[in-house]
Protein backbone atom coordinates (compact mmCIF):
# COMPACT_ATOMS: atom_id res chain seq x y z
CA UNK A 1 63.05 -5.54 -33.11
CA UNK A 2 59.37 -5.24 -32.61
CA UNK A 3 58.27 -8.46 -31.05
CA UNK A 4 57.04 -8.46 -27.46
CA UNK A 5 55.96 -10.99 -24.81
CA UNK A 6 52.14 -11.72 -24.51
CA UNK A 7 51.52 -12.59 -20.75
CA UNK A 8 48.49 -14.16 -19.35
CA UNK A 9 47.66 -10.73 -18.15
CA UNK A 10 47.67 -9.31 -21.60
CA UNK A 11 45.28 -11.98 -23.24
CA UNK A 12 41.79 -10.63 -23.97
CA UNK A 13 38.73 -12.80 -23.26
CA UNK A 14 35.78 -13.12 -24.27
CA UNK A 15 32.94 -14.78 -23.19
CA UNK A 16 30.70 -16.40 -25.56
CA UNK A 17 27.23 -18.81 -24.82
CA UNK A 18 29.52 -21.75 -26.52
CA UNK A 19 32.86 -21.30 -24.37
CA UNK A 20 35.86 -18.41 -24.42
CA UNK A 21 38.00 -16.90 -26.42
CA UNK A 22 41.19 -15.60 -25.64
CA UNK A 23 43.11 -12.84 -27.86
CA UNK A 24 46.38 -13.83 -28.24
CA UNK A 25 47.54 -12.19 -31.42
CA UNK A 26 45.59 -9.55 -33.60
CA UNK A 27 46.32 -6.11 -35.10
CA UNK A 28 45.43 -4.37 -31.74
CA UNK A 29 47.42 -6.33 -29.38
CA UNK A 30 50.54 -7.14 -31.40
CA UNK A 31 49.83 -5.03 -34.49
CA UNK A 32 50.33 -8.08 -36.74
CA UNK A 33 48.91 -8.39 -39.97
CA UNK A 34 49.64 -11.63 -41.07
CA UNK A 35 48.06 -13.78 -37.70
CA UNK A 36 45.13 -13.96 -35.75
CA UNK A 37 45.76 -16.35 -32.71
CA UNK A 38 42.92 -17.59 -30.20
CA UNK A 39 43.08 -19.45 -27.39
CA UNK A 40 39.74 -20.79 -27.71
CA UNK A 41 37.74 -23.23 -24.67
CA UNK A 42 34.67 -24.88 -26.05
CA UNK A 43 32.67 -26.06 -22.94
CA UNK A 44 30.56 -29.73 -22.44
CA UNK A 45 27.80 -29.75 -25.34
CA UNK A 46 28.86 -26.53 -26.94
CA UNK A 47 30.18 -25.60 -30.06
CA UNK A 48 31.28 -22.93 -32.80
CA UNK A 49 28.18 -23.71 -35.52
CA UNK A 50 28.47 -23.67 -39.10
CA UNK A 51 30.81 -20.58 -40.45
CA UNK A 52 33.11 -19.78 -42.67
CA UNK A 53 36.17 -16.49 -43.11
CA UNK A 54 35.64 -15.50 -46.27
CA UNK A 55 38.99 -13.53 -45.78
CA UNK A 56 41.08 -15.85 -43.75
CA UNK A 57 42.51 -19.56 -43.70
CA UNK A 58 42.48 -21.30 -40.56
CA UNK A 59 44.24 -24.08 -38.56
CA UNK A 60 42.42 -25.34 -35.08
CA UNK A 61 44.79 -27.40 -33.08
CA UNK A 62 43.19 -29.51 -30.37
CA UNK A 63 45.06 -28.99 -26.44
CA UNK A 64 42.42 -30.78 -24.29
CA UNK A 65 39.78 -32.67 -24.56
CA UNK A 66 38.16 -34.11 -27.91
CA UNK A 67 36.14 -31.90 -30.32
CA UNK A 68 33.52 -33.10 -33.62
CA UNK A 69 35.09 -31.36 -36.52
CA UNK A 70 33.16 -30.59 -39.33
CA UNK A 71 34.72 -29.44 -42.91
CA UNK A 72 31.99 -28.86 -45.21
CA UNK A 73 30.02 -32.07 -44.93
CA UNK A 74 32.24 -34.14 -43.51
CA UNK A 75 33.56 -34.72 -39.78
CA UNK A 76 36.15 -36.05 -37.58
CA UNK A 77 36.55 -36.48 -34.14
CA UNK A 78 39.93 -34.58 -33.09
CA UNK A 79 41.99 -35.10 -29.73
CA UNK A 80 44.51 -33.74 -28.41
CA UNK A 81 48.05 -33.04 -30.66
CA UNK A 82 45.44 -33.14 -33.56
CA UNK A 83 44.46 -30.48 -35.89
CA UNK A 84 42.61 -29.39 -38.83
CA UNK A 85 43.25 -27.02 -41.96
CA UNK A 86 40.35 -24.93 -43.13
CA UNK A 87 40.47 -23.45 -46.52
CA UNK A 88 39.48 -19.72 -46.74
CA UNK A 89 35.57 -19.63 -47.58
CA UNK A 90 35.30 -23.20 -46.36
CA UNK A 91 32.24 -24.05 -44.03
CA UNK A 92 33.43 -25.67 -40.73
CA UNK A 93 32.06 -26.19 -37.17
CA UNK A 94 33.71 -27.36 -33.93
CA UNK A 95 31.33 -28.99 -31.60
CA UNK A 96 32.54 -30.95 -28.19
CA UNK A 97 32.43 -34.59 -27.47
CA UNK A 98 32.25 -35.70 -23.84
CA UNK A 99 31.42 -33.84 -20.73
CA UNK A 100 35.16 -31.97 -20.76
CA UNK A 101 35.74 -28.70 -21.93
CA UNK A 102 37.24 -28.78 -25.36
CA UNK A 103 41.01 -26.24 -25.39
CA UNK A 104 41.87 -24.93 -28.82
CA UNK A 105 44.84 -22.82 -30.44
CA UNK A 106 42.94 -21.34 -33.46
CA UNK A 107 45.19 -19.84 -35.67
CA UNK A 108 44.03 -17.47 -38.69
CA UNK A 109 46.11 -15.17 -41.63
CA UNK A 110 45.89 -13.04 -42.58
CA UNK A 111 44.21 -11.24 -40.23
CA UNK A 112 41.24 -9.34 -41.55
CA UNK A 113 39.55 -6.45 -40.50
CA UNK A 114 40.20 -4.00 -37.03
CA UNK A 115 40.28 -6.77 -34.73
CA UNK A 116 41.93 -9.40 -36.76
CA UNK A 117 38.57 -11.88 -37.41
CA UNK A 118 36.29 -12.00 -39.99
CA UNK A 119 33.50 -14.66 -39.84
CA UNK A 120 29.98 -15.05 -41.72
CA UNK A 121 27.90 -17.10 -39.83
CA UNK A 122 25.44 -19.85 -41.60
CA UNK A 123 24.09 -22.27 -39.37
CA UNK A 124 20.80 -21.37 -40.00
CA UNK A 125 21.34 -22.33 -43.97
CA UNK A 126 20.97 -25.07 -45.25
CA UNK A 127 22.73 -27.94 -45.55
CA UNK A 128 24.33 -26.82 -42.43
CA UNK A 129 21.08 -26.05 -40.51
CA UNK A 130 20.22 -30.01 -41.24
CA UNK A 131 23.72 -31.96 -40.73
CA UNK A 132 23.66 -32.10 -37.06
């Protein structure tokens, strides 16, 4: 067996000006191949802007708190126990709602790259630069 426990301790944040995110699962820590798992905290009025993994599909699973969800065009309001599926290539943004910080699992596979993510960003493109 090759598994191992992943405590607290062994987590690797990152700060970001939009919230954290917290390694839980990538080809450095685990040596996995197949997942990429975040423990991502979006805080009050923040949000991941328009992007896509042209390598990866992606579920984001709402802990805490309520976040907008955008899938190409279209959006949702998520809370807690709820989730979304993103297509690989598929444009999708997470924004807040409320004045409470937003907790995520973000799950990705395969993983992609050295440290397991691989994201092109284009919020500054439009239609996404206009929708919100």
């Amino acid at each position: 067996m090759n598994g191992r426990f992943i405590t607290s301790e062994d987590i690797e944040r990152e700060s970001f000006e939009w919230g954290e995110s917290g390694w839980v699962a990538r080809p450095s820590l685990t040596g996995s191949t197949g997942l990429c798992v975040m423990d991502v905290t979006l805080s009050p009025g923040q949000g991941h802007a328009f992007h896509r993994h042209p390598e990866q599909e992606e579920i984001i699973w709402v802990r805490e708190g309520r976040i907008e969800q955008w899938l190409e065009q279209d959006k949702h309001e998520l809370g807690p126990g709820e989730a979304v599926y993103i297509p690989t290539n598929v444009v999708h943004a997470s924004f807040t709602v409320g004045d409470e910080d937003a907790k995520l699992s973000v799950i990705l596979t395969p993983t992609a790259g050295d440290d397991g993510y691989s994201v092109i960003d284009v919020f500054e493109e439009e239609p996404w630069a206009s929708l919100r």
